[in-house]
PDB file of N, CA and C in Angstrom:
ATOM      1  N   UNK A   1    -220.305-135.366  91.166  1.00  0.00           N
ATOM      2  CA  UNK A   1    -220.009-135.723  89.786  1.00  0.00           C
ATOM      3  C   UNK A   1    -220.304-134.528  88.894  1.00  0.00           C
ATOM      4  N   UNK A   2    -219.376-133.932  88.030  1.00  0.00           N
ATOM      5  CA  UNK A   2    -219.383-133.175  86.966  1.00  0.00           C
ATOM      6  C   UNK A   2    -220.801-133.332  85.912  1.00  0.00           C
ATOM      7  N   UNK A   3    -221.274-132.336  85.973  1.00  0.00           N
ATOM      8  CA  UNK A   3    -222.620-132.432  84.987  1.00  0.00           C
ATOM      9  C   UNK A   3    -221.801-132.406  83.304  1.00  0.00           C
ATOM     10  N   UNK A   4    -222.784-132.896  82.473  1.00  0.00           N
ATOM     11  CA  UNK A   4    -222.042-133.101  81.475  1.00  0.00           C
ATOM     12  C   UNK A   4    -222.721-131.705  80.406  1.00  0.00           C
ATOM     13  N   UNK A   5    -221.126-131.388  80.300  1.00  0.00           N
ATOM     14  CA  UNK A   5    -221.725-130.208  79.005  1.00  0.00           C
ATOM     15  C   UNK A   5    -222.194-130.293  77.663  1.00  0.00           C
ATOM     16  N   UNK A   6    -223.383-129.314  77.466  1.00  0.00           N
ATOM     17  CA  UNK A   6    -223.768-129.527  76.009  1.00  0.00           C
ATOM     18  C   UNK A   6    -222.538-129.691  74.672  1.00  0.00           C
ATOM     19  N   UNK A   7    -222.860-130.304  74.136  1.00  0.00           N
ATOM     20  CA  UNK A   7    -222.162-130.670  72.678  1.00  0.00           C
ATOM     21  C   UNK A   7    -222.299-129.520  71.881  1.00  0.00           C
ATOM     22  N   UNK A   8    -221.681-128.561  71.167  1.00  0.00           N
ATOM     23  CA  UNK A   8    -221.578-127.980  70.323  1.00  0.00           C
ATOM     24  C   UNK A   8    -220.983-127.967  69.102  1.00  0.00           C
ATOM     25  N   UNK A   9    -220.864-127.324  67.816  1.00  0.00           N
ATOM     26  CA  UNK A   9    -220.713-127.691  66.602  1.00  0.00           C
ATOM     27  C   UNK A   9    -219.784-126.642  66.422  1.00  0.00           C
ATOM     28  N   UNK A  10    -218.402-126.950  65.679  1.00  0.00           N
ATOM     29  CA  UNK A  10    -217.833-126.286  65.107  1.00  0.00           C
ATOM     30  C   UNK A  10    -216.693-126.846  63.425  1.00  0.00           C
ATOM     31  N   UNK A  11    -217.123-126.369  62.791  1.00  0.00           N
ATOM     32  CA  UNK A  11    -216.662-126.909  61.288  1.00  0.00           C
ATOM     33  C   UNK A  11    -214.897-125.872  61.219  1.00  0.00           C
ATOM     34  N   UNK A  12    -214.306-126.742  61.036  1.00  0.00           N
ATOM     35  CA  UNK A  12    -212.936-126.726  60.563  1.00  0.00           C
ATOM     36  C   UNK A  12    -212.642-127.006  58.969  1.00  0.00           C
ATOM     37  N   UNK A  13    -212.196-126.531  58.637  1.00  0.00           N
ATOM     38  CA  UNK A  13    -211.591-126.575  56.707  1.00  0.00           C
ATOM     39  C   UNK A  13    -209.917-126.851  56.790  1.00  0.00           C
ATOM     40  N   UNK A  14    -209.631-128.603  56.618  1.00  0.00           N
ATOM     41  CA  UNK A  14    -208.720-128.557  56.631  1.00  0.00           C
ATOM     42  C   UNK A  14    -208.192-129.046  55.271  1.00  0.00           C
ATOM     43  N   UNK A  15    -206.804-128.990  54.757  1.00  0.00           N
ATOM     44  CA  UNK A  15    -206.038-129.364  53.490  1.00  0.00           C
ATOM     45  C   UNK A  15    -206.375-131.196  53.367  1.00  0.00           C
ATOM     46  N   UNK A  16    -206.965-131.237  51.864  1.00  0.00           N
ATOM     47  CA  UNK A  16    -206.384-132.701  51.784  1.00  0.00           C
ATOM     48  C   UNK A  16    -205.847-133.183  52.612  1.00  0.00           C
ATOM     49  N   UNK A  17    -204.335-133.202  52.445  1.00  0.00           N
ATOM     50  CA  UNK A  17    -203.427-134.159  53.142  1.00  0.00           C
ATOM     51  C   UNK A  17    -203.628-133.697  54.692  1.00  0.00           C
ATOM     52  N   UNK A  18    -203.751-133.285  55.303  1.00  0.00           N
ATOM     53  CA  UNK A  18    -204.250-132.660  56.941  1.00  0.00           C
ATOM     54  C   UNK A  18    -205.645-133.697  57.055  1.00  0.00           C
ATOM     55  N   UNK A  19    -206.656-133.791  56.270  1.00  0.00           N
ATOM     56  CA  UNK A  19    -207.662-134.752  56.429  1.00  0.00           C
ATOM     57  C   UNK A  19    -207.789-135.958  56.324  1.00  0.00           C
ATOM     58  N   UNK A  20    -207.111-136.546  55.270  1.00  0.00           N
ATOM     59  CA  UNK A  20    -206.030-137.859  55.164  1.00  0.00           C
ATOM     60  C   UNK A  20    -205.132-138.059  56.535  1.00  0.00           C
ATOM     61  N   UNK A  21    -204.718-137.332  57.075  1.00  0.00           N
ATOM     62  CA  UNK A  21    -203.540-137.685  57.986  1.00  0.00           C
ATOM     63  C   UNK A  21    -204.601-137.741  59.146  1.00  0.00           C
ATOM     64  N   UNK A  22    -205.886-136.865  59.433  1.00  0.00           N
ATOM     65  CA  UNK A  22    -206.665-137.047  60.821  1.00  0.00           C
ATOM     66  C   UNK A  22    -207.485-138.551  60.660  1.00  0.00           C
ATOM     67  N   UNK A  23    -207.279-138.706  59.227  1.00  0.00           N
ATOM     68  CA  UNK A  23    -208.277-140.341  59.246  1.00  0.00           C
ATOM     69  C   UNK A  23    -207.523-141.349  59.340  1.00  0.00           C
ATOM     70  N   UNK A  24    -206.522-141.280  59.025  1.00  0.00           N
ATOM     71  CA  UNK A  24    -205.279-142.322  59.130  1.00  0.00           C
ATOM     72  C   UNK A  24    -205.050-142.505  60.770  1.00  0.00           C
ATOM     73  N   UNK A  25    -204.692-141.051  61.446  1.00  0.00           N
ATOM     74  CA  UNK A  25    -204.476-141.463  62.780  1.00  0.00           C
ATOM     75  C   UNK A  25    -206.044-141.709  63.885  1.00  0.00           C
ATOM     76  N   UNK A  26    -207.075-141.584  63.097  1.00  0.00           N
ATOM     77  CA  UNK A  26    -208.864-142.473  63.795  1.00  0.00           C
ATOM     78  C   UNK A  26    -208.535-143.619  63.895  1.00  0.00           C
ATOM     79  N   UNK A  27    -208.177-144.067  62.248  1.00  0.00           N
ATOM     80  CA  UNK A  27    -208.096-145.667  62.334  1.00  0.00           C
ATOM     81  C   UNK A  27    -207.058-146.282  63.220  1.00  0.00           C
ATOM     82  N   UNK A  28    -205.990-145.896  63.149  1.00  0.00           N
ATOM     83  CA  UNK A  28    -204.838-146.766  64.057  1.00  0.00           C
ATOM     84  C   UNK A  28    -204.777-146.183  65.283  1.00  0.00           C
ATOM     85  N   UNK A  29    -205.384-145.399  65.779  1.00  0.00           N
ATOM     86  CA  UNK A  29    -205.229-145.067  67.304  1.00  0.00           C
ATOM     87  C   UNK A  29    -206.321-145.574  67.933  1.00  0.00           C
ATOM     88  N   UNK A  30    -207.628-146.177  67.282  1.00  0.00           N
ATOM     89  CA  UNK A  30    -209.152-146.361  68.105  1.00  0.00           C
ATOM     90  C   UNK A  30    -209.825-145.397  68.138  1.00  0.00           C
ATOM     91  N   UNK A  31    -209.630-144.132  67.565  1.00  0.00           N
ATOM     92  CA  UNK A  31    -210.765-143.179  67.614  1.00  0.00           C
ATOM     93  C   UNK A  31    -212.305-143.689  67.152  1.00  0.00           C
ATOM     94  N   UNK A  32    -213.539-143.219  67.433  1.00  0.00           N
ATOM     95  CA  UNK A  32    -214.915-143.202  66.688  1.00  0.00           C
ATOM     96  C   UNK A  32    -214.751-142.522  66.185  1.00  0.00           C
ATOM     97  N   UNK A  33    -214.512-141.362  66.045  1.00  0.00           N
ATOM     98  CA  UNK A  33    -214.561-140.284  65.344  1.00  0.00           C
ATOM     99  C   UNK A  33    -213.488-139.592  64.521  1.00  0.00           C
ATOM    100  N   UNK A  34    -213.335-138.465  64.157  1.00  0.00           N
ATOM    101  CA  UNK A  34    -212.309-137.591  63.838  1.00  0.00           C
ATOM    102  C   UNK A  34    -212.651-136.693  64.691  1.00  0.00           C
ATOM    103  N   UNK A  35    -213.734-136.371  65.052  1.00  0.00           N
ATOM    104  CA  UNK A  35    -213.919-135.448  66.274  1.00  0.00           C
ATOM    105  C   UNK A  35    -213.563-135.829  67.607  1.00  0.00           C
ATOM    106  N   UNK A  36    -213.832-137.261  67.796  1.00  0.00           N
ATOM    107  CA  UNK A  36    -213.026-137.739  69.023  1.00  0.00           C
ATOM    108  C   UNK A  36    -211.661-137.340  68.743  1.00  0.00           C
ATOM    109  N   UNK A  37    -210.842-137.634  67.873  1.00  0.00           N
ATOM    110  CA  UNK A  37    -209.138-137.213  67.828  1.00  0.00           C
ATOM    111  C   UNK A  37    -209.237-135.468  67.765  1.00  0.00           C
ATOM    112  N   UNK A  38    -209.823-135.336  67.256  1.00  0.00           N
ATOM    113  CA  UNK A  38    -209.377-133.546  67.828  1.00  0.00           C
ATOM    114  C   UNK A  38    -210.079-133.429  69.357  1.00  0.00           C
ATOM    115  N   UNK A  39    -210.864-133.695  69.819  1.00  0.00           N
ATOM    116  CA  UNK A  39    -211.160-133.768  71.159  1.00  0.00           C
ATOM    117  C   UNK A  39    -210.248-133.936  71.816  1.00  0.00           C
ATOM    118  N   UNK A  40    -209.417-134.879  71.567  1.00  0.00           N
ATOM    119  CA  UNK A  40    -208.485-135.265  72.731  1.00  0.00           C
ATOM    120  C   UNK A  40    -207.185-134.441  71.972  1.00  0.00           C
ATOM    121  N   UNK A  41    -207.185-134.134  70.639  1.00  0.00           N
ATOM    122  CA  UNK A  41    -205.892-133.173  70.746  1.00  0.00           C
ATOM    123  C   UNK A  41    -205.872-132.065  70.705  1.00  0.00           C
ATOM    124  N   UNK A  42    -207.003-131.383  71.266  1.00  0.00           N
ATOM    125  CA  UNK A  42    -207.275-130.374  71.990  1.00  0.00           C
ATOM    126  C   UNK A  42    -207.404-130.157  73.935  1.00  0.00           C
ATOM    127  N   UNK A  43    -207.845-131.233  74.465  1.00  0.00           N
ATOM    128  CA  UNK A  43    -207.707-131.636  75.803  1.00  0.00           C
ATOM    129  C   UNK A  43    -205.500-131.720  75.854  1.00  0.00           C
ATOM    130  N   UNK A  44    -205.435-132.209  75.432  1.00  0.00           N
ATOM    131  CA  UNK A  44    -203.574-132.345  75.362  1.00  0.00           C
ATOM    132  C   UNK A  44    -202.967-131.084  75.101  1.00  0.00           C
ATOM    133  N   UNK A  45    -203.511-130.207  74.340  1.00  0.00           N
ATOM    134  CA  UNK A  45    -202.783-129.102  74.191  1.00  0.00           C
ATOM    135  C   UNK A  45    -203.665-127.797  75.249  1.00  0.00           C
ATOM    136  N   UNK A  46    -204.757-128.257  76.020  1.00  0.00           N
ATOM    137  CA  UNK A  46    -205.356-127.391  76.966  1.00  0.00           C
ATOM    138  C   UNK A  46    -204.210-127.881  78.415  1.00  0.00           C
ATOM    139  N   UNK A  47    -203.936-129.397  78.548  1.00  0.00           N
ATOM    140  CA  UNK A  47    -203.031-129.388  79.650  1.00  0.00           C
ATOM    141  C   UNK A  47    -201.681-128.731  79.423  1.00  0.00           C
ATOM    142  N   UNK A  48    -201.299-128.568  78.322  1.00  0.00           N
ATOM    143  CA  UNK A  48    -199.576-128.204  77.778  1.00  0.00           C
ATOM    144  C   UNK A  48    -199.323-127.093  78.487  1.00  0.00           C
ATOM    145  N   UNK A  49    -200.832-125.829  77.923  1.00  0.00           N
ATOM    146  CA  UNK A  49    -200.891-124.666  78.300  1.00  0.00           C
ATOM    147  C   UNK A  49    -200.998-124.542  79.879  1.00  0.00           C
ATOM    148  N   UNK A  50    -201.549-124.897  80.828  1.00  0.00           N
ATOM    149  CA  UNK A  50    -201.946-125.042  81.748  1.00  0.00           C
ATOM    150  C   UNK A  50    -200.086-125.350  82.628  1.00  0.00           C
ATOM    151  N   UNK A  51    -199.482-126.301  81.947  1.00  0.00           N
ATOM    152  CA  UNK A  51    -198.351-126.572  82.744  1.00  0.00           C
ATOM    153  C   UNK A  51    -197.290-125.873  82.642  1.00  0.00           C
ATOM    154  N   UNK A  52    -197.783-124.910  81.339  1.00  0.00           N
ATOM    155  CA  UNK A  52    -196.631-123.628  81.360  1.00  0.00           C
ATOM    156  C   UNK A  52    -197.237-122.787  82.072  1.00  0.00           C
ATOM    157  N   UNK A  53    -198.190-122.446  81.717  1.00  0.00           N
ATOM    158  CA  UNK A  53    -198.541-121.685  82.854  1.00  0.00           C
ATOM    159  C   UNK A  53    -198.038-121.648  84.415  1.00  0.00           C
ATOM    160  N   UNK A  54    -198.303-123.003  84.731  1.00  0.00           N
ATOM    161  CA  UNK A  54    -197.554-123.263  86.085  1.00  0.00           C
ATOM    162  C   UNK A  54    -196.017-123.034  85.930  1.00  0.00           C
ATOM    163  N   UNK A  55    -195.416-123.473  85.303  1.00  0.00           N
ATOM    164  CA  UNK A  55    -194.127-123.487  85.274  1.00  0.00           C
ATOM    165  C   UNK A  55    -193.813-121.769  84.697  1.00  0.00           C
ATOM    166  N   UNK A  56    -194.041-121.279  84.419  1.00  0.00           N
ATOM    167  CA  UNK A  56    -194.112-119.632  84.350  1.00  0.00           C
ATOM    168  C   UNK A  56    -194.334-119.083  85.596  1.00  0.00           C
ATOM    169  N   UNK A  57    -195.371-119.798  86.572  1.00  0.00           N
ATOM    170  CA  UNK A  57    -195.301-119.350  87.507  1.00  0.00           C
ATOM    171  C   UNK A  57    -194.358-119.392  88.560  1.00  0.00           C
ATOM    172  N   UNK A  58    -194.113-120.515  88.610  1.00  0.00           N
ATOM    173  CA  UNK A  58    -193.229-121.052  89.517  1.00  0.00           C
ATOM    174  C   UNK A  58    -191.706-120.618  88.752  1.00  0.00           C
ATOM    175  N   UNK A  59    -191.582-119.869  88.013  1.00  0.00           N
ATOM    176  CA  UNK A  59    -189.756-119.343  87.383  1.00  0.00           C
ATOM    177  C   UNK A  59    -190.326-117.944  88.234  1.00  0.00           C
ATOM    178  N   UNK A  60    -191.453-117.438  88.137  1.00  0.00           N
ATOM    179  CA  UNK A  60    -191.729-115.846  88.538  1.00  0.00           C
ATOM    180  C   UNK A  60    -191.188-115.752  89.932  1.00  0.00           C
ATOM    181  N   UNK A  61    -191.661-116.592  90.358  1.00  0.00           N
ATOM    182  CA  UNK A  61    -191.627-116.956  91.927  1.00  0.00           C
ATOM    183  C   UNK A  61    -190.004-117.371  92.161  1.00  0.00           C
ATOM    184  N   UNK A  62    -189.531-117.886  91.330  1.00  0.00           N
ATOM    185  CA  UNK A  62    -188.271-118.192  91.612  1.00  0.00           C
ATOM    186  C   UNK A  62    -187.368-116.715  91.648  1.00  0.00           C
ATOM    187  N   UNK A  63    -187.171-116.096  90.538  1.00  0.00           N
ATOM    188  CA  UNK A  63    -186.866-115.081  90.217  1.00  0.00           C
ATOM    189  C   UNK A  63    -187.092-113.888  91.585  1.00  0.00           C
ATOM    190  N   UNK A  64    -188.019-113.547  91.967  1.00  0.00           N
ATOM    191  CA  UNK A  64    -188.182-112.809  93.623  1.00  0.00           C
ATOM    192  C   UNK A  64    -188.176-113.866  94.610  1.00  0.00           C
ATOM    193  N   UNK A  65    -187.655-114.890  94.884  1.00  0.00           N
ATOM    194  CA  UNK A  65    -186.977-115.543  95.833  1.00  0.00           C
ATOM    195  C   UNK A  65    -185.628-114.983  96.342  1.00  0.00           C
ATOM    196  N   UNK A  66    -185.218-115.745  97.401  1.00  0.00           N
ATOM    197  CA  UNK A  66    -183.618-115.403  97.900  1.00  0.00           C
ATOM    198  C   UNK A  66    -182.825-116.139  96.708  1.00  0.00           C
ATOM    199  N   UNK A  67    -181.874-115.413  96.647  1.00  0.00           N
ATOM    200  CA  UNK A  67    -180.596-115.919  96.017  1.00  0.00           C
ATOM    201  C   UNK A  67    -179.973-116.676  96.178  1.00  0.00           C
ATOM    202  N   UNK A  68    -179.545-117.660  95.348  1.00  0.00           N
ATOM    203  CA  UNK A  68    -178.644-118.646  95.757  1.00  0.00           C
ATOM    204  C   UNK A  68    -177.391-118.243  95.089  1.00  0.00           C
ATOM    205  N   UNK A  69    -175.903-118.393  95.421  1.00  0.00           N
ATOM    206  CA  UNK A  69    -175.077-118.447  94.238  1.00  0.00           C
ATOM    207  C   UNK A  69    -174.737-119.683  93.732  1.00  0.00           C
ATOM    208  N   UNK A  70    -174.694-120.152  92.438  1.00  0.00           N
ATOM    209  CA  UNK A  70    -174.370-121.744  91.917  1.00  0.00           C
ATOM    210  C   UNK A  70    -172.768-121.517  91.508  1.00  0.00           C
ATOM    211  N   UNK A  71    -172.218-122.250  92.772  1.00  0.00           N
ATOM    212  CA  UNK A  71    -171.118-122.481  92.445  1.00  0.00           C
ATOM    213  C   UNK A  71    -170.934-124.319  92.312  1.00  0.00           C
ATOM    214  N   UNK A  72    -169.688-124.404  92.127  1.00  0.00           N
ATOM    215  CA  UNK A  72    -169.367-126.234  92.195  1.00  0.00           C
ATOM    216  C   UNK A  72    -169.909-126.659  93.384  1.00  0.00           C
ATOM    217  N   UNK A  73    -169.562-126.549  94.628  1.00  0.00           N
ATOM    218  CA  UNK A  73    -169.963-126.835  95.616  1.00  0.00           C
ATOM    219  C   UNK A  73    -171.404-126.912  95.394  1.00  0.00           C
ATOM    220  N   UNK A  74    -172.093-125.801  94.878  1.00  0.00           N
ATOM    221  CA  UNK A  74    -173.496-126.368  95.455  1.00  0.00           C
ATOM    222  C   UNK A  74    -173.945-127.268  94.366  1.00  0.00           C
ATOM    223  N   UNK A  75    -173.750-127.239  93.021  1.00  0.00           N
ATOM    224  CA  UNK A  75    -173.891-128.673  92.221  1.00  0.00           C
ATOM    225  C   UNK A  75    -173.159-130.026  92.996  1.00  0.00           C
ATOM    226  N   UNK A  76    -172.083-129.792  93.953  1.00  0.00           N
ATOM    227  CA  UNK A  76    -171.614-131.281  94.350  1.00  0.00           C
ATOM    228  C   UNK A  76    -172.860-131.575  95.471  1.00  0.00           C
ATOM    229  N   UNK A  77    -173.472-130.400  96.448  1.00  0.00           N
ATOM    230  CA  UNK A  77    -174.452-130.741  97.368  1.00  0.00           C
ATOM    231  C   UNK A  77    -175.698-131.495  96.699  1.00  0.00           C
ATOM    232  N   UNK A  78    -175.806-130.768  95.332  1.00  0.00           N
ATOM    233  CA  UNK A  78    -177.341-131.576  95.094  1.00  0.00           C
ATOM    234  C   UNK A  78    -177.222-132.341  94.490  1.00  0.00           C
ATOM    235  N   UNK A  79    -175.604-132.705  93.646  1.00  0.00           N
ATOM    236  CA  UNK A  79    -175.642-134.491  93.687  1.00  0.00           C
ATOM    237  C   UNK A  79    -175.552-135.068  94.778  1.00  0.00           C
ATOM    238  N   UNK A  80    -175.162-134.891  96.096  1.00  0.00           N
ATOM    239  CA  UNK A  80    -174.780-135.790  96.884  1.00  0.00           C
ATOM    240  C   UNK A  80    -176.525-136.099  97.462  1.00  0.00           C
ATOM    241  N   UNK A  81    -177.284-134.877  97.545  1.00  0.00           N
ATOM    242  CA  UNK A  81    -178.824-135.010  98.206  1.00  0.00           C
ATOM    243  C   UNK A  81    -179.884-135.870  97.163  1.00  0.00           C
ATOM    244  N   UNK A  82    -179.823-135.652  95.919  1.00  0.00           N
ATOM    245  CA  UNK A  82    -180.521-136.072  95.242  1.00  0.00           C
ATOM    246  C   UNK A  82    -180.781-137.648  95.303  1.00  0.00           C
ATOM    247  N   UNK A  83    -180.063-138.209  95.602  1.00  0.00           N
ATOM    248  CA  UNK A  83    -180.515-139.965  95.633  1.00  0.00           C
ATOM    249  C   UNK A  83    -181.536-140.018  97.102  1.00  0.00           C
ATOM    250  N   UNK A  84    -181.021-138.948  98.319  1.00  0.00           N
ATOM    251  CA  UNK A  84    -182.058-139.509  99.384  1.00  0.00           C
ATOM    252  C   UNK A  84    -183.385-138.521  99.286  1.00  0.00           C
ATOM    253  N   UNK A  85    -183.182-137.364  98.372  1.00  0.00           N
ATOM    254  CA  UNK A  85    -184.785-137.112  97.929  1.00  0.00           C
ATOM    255  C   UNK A  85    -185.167-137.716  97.261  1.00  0.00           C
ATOM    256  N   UNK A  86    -184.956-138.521  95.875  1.00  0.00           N
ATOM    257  CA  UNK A  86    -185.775-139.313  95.174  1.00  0.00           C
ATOM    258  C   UNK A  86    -186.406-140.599  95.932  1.00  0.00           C
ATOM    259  N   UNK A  87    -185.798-141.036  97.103  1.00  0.00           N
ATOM    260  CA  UNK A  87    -185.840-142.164  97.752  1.00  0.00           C
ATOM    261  C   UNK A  87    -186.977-141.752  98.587  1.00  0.00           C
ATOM    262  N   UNK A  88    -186.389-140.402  99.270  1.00  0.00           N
ATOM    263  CA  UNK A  88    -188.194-140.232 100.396  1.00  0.00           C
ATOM    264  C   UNK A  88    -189.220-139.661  99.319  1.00  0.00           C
ATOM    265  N   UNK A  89    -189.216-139.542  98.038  1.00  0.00           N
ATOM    266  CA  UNK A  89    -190.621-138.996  96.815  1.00  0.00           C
ATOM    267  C   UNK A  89    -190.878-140.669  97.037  1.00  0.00           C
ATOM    268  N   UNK A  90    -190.233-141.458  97.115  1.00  0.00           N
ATOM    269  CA  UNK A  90    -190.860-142.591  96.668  1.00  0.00           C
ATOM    270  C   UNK A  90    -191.404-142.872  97.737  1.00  0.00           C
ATOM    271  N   UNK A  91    -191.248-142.915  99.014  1.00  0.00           N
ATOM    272  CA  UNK A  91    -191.469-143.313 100.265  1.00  0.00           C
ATOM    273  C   UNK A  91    -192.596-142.889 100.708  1.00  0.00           C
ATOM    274  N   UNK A  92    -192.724-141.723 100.575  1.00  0.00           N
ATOM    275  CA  UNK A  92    -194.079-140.693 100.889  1.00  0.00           C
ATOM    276  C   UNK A  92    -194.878-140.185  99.737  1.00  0.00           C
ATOM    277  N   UNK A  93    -194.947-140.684  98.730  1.00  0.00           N
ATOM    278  CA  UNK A  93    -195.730-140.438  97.668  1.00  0.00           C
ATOM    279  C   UNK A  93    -195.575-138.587  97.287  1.00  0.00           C
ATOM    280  N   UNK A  94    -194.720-138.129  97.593  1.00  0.00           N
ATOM    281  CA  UNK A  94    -194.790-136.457  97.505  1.00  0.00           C
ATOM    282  C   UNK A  94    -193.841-136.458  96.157  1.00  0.00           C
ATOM    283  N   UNK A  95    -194.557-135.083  95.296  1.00  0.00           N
ATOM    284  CA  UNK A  95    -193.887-135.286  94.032  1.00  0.00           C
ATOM    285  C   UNK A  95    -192.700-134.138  94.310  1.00  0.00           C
ATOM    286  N   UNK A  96    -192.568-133.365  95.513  1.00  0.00           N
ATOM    287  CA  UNK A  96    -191.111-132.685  95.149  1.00  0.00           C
ATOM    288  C   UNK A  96    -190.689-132.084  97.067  1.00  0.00           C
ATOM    289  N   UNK A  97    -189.837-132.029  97.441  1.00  0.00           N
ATOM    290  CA  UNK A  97    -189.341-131.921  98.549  1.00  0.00           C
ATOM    291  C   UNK A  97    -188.230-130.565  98.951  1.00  0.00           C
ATOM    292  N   UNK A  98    -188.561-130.081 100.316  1.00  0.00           N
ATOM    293  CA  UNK A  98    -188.066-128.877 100.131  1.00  0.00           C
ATOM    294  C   UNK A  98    -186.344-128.737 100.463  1.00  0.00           C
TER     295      UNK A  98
END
């Protein structure tokens, strides 16, 4: 189990209406806090980064791969494959197939 990290303090100066709008969305979302809602909309924009990241990676990687050429044909192949890969993602719990 993850030890839990110290709490630290950091003060933000935001506009009227920016502080109005973080208390508006406490109340109707269930926040305790206003620090709970930036907590978590900071956790949301730490995964965003994280999945470009991946996905940056994985174009890099694409990019020095073998070549494919995209002609019609191979858009008619990966409509015709695509219904029995989505079918074995579902089958085998795997989120992508080679």
């Amino acid at each position: 189990m993850a030890k839990p990290s110290m709490q630290t303090s950091m003060n933000v100066s935001l506009p009227s209406t920016l502080k109005k709008y973080v208390e508006k969305r406490v109340k109707e979302n269930g926040y305790s806090t206003p620090s709970e809602y930036m907590r978590e909309l900071i956790r949301i924009d730490q995964r965003a980064s994280e999945q470009k990241d991946k996905l940056e990676e994985l174009l890099r990687e694409g990019l020095v791969g073998p070549r494919t050429e995209v002609t019609p044909k191979f858009w008619d192949d990966i409509r015709k494959d695509a219904p029995a890969r989505l079918e074995r993602r579902k089958t085998t719990g795997r989120k992508r197939t080679a």
